[in-house]
Protein backbone atom coordinates (compact mmCIF):
# COMPACT_ATOMS: atom_id res chain seq x y z
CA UNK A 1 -11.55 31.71 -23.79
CA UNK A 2 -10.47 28.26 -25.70
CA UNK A 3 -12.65 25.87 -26.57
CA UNK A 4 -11.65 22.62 -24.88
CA UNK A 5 -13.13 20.53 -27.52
CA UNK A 6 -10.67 22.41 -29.94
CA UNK A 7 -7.24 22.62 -27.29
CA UNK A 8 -8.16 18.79 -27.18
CA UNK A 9 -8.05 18.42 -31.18
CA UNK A 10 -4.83 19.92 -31.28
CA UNK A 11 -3.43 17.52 -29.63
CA UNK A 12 -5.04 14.84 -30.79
CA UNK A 13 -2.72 13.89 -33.68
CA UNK A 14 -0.34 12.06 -30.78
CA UNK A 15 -3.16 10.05 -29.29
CA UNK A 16 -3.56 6.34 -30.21
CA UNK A 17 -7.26 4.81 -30.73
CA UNK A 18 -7.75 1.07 -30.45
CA UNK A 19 -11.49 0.23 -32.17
CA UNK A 20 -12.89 -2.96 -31.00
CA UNK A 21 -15.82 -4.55 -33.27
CA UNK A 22 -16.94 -7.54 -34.07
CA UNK A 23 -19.04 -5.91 -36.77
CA UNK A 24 -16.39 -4.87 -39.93
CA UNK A 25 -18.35 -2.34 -41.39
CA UNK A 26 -19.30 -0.87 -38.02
CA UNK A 27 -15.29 -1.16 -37.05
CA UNK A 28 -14.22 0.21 -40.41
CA UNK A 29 -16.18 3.10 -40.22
CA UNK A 30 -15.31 3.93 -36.71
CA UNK A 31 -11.81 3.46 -37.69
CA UNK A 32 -11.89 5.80 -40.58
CA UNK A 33 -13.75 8.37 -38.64
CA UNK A 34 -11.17 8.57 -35.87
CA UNK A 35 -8.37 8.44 -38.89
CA UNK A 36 -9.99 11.20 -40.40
CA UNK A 37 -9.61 13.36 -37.27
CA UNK A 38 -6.02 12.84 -37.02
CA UNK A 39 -5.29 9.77 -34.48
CA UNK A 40 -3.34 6.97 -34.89
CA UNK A 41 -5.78 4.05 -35.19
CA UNK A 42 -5.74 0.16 -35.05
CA UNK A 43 -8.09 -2.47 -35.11
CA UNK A 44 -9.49 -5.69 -33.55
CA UNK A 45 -12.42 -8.28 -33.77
CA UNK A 46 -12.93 -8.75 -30.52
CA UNK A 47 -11.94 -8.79 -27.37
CA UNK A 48 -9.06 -11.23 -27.52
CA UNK A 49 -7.73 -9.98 -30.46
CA UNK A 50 -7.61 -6.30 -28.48
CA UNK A 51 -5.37 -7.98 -25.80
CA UNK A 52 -3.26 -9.43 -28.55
CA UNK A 53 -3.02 -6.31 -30.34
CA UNK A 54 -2.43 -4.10 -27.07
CA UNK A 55 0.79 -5.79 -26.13
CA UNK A 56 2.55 -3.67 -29.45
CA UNK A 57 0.10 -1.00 -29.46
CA UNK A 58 -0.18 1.08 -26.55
CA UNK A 59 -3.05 2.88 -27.19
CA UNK A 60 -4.30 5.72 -25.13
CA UNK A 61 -7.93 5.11 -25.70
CA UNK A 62 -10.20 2.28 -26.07
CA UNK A 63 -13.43 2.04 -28.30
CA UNK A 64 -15.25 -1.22 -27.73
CA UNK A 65 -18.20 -2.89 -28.26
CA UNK A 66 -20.09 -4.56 -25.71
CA UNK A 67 -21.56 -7.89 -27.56
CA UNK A 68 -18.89 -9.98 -28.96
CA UNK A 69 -17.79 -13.22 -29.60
CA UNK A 70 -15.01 -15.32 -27.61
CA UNK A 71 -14.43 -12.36 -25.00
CA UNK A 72 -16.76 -9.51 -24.97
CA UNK A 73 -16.49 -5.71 -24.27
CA UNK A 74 -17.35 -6.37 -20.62
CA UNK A 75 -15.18 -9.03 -20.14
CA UNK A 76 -11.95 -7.14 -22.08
CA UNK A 77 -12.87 -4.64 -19.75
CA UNK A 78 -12.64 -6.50 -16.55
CA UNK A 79 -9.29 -8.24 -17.54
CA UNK A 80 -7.48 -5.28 -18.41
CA UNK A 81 -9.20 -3.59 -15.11
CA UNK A 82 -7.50 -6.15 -12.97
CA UNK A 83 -4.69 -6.15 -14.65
CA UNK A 84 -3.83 -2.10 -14.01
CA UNK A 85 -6.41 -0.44 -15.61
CA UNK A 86 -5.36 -0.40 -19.50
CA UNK A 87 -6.62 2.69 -21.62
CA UNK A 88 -9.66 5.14 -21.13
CA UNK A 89 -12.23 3.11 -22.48
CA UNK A 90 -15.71 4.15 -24.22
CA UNK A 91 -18.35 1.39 -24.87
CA UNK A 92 -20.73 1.27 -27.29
CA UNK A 93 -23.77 -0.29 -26.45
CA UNK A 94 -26.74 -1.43 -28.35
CA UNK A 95 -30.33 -0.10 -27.86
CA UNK A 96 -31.61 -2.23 -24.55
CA UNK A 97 -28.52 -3.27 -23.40
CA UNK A 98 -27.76 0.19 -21.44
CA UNK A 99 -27.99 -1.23 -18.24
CA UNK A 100 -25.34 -3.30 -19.02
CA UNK A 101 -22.84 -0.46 -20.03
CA UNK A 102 -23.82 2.04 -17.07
CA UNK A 103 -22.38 -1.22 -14.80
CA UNK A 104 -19.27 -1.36 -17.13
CA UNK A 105 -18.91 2.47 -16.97
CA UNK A 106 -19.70 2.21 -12.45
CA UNK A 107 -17.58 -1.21 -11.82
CA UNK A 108 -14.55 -1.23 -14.18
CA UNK A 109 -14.10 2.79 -14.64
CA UNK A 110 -14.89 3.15 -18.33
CA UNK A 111 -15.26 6.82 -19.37
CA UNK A 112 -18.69 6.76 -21.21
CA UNK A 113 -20.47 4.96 -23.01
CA UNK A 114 -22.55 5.63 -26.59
CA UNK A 115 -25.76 4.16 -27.72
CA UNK A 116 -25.52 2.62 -31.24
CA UNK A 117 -26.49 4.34 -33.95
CA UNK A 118 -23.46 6.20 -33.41
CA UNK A 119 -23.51 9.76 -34.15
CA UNK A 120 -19.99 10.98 -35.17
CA UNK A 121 -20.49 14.56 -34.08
CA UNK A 122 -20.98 12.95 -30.29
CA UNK A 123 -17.97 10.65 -30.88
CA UNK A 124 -15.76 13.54 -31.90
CA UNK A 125 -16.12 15.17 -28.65
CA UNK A 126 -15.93 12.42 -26.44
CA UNK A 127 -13.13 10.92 -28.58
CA UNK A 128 -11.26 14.22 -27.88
CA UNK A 129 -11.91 14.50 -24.13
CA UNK A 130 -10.89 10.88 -23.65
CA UNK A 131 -7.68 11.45 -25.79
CA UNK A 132 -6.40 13.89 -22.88
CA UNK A 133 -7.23 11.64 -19.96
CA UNK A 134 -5.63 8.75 -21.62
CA UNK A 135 -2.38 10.81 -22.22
CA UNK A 136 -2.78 12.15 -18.69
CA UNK A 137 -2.67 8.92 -17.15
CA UNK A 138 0.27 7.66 -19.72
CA UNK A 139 2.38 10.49 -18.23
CA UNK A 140 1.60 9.70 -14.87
CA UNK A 141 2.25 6.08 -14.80
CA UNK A 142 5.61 7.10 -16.70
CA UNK A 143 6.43 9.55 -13.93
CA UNK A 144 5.73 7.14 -11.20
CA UNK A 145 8.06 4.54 -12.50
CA UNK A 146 10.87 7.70 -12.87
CA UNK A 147 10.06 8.60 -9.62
CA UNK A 148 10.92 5.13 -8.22
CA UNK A 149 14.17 4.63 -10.19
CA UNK A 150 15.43 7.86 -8.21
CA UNK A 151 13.78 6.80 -4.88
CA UNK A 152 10.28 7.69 -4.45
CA UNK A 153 7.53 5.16 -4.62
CA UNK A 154 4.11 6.84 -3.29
CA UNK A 155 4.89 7.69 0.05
CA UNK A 156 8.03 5.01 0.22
CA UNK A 157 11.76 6.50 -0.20
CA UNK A 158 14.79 4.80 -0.53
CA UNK A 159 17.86 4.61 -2.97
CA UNK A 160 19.10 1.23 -1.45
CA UNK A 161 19.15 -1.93 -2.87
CA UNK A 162 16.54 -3.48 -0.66
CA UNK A 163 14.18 -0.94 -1.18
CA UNK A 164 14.59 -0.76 -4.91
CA UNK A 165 13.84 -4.61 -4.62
CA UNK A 166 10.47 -3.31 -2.83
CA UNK A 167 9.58 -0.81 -5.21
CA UNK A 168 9.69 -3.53 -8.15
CA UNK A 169 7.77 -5.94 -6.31
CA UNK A 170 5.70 -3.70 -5.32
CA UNK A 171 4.83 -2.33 -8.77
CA UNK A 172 4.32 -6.16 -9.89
CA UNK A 173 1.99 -6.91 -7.61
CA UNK A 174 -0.02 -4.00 -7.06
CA UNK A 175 -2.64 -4.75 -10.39
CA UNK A 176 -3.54 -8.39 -8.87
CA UNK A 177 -6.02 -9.30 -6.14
CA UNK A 178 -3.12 -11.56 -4.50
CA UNK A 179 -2.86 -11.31 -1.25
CA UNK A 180 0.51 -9.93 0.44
CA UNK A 181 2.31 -10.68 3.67
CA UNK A 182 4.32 -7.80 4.71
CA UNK A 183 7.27 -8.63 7.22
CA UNK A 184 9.75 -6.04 9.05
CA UNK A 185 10.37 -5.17 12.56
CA UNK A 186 7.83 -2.19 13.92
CA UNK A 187 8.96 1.13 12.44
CA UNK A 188 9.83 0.18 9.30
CA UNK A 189 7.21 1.22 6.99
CA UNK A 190 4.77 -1.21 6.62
CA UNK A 191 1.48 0.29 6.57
CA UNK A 192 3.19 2.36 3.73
CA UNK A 193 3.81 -0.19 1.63
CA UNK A 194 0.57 -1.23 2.23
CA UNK A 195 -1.33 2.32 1.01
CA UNK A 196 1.95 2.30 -1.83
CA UNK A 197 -0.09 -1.08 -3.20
CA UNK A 198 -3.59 0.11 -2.82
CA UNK A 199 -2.74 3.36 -4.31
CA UNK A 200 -1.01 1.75 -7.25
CA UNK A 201 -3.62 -0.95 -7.57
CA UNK A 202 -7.26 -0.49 -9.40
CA UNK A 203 -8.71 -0.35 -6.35
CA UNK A 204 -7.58 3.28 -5.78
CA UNK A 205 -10.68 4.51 -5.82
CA UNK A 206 -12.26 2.53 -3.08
CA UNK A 207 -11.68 2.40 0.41
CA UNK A 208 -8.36 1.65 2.27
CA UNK A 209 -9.01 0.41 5.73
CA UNK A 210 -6.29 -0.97 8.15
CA UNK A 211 -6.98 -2.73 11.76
CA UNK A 212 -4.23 -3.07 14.04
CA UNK A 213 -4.84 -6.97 15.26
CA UNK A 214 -2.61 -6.26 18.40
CA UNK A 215 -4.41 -3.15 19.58
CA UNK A 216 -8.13 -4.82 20.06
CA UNK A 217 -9.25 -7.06 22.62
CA UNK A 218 -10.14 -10.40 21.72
CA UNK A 219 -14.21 -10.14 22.38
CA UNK A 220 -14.17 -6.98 19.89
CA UNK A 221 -11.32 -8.51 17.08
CA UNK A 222 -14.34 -10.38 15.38
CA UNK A 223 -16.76 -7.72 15.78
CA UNK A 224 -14.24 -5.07 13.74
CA UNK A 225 -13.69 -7.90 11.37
CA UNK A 226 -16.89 -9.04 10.38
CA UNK A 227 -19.61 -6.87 11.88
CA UNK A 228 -22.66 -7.48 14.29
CA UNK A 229 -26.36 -7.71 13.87
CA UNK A 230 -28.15 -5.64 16.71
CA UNK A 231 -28.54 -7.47 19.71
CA UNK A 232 -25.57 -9.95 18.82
CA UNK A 233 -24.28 -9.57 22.04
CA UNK A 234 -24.37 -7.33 25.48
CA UNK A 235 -24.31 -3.39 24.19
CA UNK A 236 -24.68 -4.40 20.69
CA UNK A 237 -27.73 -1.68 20.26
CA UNK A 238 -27.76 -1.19 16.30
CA UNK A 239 -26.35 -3.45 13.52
CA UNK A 240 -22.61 -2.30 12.93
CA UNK A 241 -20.68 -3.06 9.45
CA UNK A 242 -17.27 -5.04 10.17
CA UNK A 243 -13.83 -4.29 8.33
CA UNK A 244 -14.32 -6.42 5.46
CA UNK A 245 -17.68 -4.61 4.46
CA UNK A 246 -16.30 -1.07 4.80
CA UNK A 247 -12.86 -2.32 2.60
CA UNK A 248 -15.73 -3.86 0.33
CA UNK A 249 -14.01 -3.13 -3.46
CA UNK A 250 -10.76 -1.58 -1.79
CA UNK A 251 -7.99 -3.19 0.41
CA UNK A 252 -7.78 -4.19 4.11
CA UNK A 253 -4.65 -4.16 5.93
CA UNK A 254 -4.47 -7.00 9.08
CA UNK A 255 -1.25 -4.96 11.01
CA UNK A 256 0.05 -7.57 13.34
CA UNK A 257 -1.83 -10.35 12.38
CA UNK A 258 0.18 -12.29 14.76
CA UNK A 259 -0.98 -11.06 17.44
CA UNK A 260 -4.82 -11.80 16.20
CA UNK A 261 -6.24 -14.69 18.98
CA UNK A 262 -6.23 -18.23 16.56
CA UNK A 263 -9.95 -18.09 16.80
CA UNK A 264 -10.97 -15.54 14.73
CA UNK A 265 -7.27 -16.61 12.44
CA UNK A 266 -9.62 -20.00 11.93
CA UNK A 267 -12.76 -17.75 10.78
CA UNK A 268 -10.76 -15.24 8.87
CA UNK A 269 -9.29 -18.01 6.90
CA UNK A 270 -12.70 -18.83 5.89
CA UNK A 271 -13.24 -15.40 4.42
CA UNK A 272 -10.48 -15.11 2.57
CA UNK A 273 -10.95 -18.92 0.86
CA UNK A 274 -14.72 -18.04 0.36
CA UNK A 275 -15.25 -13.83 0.26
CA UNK A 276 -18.26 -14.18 2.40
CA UNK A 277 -18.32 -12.46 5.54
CA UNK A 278 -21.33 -13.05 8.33
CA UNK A 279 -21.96 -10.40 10.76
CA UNK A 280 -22.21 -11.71 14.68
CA UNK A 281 -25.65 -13.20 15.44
CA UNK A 282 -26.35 -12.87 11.66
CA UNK A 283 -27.95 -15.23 9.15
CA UNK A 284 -26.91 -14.04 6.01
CA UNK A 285 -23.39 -14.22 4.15
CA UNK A 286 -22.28 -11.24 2.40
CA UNK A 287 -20.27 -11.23 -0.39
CA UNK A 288 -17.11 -8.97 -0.42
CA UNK A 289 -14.68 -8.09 -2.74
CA UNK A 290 -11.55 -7.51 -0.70
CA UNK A 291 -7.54 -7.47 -1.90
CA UNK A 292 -5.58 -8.12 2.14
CA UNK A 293 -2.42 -7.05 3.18
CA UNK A 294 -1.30 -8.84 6.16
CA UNK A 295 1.75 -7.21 8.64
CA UNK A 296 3.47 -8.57 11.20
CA UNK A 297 6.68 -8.01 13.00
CA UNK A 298 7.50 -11.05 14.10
CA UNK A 299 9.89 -14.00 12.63
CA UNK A 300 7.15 -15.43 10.93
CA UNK A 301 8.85 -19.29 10.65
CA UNK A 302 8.96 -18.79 14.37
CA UNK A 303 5.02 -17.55 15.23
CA UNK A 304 3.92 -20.97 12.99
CA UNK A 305 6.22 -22.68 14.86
CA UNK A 306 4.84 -21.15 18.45
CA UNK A 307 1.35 -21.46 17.05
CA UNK A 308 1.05 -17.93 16.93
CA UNK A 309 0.26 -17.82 13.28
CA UNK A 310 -2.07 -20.51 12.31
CA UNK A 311 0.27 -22.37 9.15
CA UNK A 312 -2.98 -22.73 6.66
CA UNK A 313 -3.33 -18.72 7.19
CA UNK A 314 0.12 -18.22 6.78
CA UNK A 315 0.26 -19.79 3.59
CA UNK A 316 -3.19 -17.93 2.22
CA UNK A 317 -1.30 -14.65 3.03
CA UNK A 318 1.81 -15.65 1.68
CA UNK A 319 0.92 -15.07 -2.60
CA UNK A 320 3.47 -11.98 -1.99
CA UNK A 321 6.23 -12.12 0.61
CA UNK A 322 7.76 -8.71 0.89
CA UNK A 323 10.30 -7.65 3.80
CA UNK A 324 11.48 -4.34 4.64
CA UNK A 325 14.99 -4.37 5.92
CA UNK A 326 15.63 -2.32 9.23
CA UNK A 327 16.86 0.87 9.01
CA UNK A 328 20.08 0.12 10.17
CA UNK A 329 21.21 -1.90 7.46
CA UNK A 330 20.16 0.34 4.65
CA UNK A 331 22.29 3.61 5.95
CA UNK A 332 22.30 5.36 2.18
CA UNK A 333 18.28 5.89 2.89
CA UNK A 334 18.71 7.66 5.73
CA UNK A 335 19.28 11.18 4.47
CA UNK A 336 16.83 11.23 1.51
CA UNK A 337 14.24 9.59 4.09
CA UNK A 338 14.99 12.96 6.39
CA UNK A 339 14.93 15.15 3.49
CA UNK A 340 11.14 13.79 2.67
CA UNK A 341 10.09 14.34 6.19
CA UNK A 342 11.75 17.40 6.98
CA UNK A 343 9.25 18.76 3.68
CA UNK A 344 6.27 17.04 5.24
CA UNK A 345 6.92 18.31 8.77
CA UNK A 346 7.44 21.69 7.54
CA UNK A 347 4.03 21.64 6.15
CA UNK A 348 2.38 20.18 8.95
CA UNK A 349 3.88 22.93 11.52
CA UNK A 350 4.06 25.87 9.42
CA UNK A 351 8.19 26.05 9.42
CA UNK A 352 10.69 26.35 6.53
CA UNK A 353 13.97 24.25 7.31
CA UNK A 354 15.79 23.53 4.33
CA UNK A 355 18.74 21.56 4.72
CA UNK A 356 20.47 19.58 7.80
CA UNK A 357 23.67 20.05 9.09
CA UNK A 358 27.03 17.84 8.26
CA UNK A 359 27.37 17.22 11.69
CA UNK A 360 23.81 16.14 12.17
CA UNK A 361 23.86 13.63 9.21
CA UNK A 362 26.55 12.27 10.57
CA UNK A 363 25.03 11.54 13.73
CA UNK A 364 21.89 10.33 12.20
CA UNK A 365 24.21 8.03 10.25
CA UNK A 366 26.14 6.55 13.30
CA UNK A 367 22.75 6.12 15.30
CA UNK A 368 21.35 2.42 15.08
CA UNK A 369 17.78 3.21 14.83
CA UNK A 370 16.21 0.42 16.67
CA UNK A 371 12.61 2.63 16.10
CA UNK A 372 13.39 2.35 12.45
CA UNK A 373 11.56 5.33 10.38
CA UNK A 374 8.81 6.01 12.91
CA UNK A 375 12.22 6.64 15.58
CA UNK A 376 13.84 8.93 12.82
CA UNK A 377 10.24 10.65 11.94
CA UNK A 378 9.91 11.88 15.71
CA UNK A 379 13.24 13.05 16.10
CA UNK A 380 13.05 15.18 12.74
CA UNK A 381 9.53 16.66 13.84
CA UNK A 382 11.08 17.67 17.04
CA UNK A 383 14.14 19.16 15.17
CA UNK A 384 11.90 21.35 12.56
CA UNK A 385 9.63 22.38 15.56
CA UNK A 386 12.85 23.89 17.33
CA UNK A 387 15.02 25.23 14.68
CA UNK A 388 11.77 27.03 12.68
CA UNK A 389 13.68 27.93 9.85
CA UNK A 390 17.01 27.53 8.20
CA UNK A 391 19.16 24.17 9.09
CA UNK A 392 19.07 21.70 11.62
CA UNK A 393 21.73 21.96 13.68
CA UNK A 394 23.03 19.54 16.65
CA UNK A 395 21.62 21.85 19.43
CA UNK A 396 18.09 21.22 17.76
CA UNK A 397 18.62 17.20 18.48
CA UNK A 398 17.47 17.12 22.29
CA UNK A 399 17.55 14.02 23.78
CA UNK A 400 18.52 11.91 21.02
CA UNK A 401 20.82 8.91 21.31
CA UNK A 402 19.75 8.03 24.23
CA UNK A 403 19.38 4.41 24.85
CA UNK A 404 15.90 2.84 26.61
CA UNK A 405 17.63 1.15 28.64
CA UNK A 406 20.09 3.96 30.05
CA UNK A 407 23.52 4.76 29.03
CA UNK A 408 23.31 6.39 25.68
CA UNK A 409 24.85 4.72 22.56
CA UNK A 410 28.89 4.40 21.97
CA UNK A 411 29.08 5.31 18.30
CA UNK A 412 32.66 4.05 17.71
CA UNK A 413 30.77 0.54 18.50
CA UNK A 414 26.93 0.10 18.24
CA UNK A 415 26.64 -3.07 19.56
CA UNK A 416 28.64 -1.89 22.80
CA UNK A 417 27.44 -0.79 26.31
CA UNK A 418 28.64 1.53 27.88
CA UNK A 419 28.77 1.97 32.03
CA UNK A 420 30.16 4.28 33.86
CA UNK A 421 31.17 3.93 37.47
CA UNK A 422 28.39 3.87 40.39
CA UNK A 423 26.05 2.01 37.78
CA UNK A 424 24.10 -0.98 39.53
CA UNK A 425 24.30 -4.39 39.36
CA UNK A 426 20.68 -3.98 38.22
CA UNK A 427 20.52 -1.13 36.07
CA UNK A 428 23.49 -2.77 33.57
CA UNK A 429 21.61 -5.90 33.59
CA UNK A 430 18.51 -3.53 32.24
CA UNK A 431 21.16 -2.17 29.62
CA UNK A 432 22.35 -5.48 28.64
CA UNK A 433 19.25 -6.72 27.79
CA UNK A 434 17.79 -3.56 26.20
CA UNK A 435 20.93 -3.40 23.68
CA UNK A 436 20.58 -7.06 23.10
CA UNK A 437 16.45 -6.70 21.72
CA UNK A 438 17.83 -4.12 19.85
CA UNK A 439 20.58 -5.77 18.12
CA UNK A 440 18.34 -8.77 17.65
CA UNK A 441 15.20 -6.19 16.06
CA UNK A 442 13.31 -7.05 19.14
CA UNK A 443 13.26 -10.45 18.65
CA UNK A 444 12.69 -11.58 21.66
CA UNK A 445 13.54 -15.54 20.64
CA UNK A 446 17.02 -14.50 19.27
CA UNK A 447 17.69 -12.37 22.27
CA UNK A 448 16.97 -15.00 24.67
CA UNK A 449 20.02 -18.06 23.18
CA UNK A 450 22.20 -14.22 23.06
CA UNK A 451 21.93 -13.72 27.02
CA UNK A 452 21.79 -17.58 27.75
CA UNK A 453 18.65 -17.00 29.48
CA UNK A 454 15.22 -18.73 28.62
CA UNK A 455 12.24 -16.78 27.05
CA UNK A 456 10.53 -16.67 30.16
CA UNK A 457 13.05 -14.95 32.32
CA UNK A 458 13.29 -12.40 29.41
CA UNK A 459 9.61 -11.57 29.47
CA UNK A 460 9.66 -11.54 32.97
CA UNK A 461 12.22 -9.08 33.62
CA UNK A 462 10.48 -7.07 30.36
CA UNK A 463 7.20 -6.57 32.60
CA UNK A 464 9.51 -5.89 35.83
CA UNK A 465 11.00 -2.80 33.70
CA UNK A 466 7.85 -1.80 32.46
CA UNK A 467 5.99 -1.80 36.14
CA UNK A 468 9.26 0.20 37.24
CA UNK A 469 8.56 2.72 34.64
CA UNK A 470 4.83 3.06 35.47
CA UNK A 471 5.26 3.31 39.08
């Protein structure tokens, strides 16, 4: 069987070794060391001058000292930690300052660390294991940034423009703390892009958690936020963590934070200006160290503007504004969207469909998607489920195309209604209105000045449909 030290040596010639020192004898004879074993070595002083010299030389791993002058080991650390995660890093670390480089090793991911007097046979090996992570991680950053030339960011797909624009912003902004304001009508991916920028972010490693602000009822919202102390309130009966402390290190996603009561907008606001959370009927502030993606589906000008969405909030989400256009008006993402989940619906039911029909592209072209992906997701699972195997044909698309509000979709014109004789007075009213929210993306606002009707006649015949339906 190989030795791995040895396999590792082999291909060690390739891997570049930045030693950091502020000590030139210690440097020079780490530098001479690593030489000597056949990587391709540079130097630096300290800290700053590593930063300086890492912009020309990508190195694959990172030899520092902890003590130094004008930025330290700890410090280079943490910037290049925040900044994406720079190259597998040992520190060295002077007798009684271990404690010290454990942390560095536990908070900003180093590899290991080595207590000075160095001892080269123990450097060799470690030097050697930390060559092939570094080039492992090299590669895989490199393959995620082919990956999203031809379409594929994380879990995101898309060869259009728009999306392309996402995947670059997305890839700029994952590495900071910023926060990020993600806007796009429902369906469209959000919560993806959200887990494409925690994934892509140093924070990888530590929890994702996502809270969807619309779903909870006001008394709990601050509860899931921030937590309770036992006895905080009736059938509080044990001391609960909130969102923030479970994200603690990772990211939280606020879906809909439109929808959140302005209340508890006015106390998350204070979190995110001081990263201090207090549970209910608590005392005590807690630090956390949170990175939040906000979501929201509305027209966000419009929810300040309705006092939805308190302004001051708006603006501390809004570092990053990225939008996801609908569906509809990216058409070339369609098919390598359905190709994606055709694979992961074949997995998750145990079939093997490999390819869709002409016809059936076609029609998944014409179709305006006012569901957006989640719309197209559901009617793919249902197609795998019933062809098995083989190709999806246009038997295997029951009951798509068919319109909410009744008479299914003209596709020569997909902003038309169509009625055939004996329909109601009433039920091409419900039609009208139905095709107009989904021309508009739902937007109820929009829809409204369309029909020439006010907002409140449009929510009221919205809750007259849906007690019809329930009934």
């Amino acid at each position: 069987m190989p030795d791995p030290e040895s396999s590792s040596q082999e291909s060690a010639p390739k891997a570049r070794v930045l030693v950091v020192d502020d000590e030139d004898d210690q440097r020079g004879a780490l530098a001479h060391l690593a030489s000597s074993w056949g990587y391709e070595v540079e130097t630096a002083k300290d800290g700053q001058d590593a930063l300086e010299k890492l912009e020309n030389f990508r190195a694959h791993v990172l030899i520092s000292d902890l003590n130094m002058p004008r930025l330290d080991g700890f410090g280079l650390l943490k910037q290049l930690h925040d900044e994406g995660g720079g190259p597998t890093a040992i520190v060295l670390t002077a007798f009684g300052t271990i404690e010290n480089a454990i942390k560095t090793v536990h908070d900003l991911g180093a590899f290991w660390f080595l207590e000075k007097p160095i001892q080269a046979s123990a450097m060799k090996v470690l030097l050697a294991r930390a060559a092939v992570q570094g080039r492992l991680e090299t590669e895989v950053h490199t393959l995620q940034r082919e990956l999203s030339r031809h379409g594929v960011l994380d879990q995101l797909v898309g060869n259009s423009k728009p999306m392309q624009d996402v995947f670059s912003l997305v890839r700029q902004m994952a590495p900071s703390k910023a926060a990020v304001l993600v806007t796009g009508e429902s369906g469209t991916g959000k919560e993806l892009v959200a887990r494409a920028i925690h994934n892509l972010s140093p924070r990888k490693s530590s929890p994702f958690v996502a809270i969807n602000c619309a779903a909870l009822p006001e008394a709990l919202m601050e509860s899931e936020l921030f937590g309770h102390e036992k006895g905080a309130f009736t059938g509080a009966l044990q001391r609960r963590p909130g969102c923030f402390e479970l994200a603690d290190g990772g990211t939280l996603l606020l879906d809909e934070i439109g929808d959140m009561p302005a209340g508890t907008q006015a106390k998350l606001l204070r979190v995110l200006e001081d990263s201090k959370v207090r549970r209910l009927g608590g005392s005590n502030e807690i630090d956390v160290d949170v990175r939040v993606v906000a979501a929201t589906n509305k027209i966000v000008d419009e929810a300040v503007s309705a006092g939805e969405l308190r302004e001051d909030l708006y603006y501390r989400l809004n570092v990053f504004h990225l939008h996801l256009a609908p569906l509809r008006e990216r058409k070339e993402d369609i098919l390598p969207i359905a190709e994606a989940l055709i694979e992961r619906h074949n997995q998750k039911h145990d079939c093997r469909v490999v390819k869709i029909h002409p016809d059936v592209v076609e029609r998944l072209r014409l179709h305006r998607w006012p569901g957006n992906v989640r719309e197209l997701r559901n009617v793919l699972e249902r197609a795998v489920i019933l062809a098995g195997e083989g190709t999806i044909m246009p038997a295997h698309l029951v009951g798509f195309g068919e319109s909410p509000g009744g008479p299914a979709d003209d596709p020569s014109d997909p902003d038309a209604v169509s009625l055939s004789v004996g329909t109601t007075v009433r039920d091409a009213e419900k039609a009208l209105i139905f095709k107009t929210l989904e021309h508009t993306g739902n937007n109820k606002t929009r829809a409204a000045k369309i029909l020439e009707i006010s907002l409140k006649t449009l929510h009221n015949k919205l809750k007259e449909y849906a007690a019809q339906e329930s009934s």
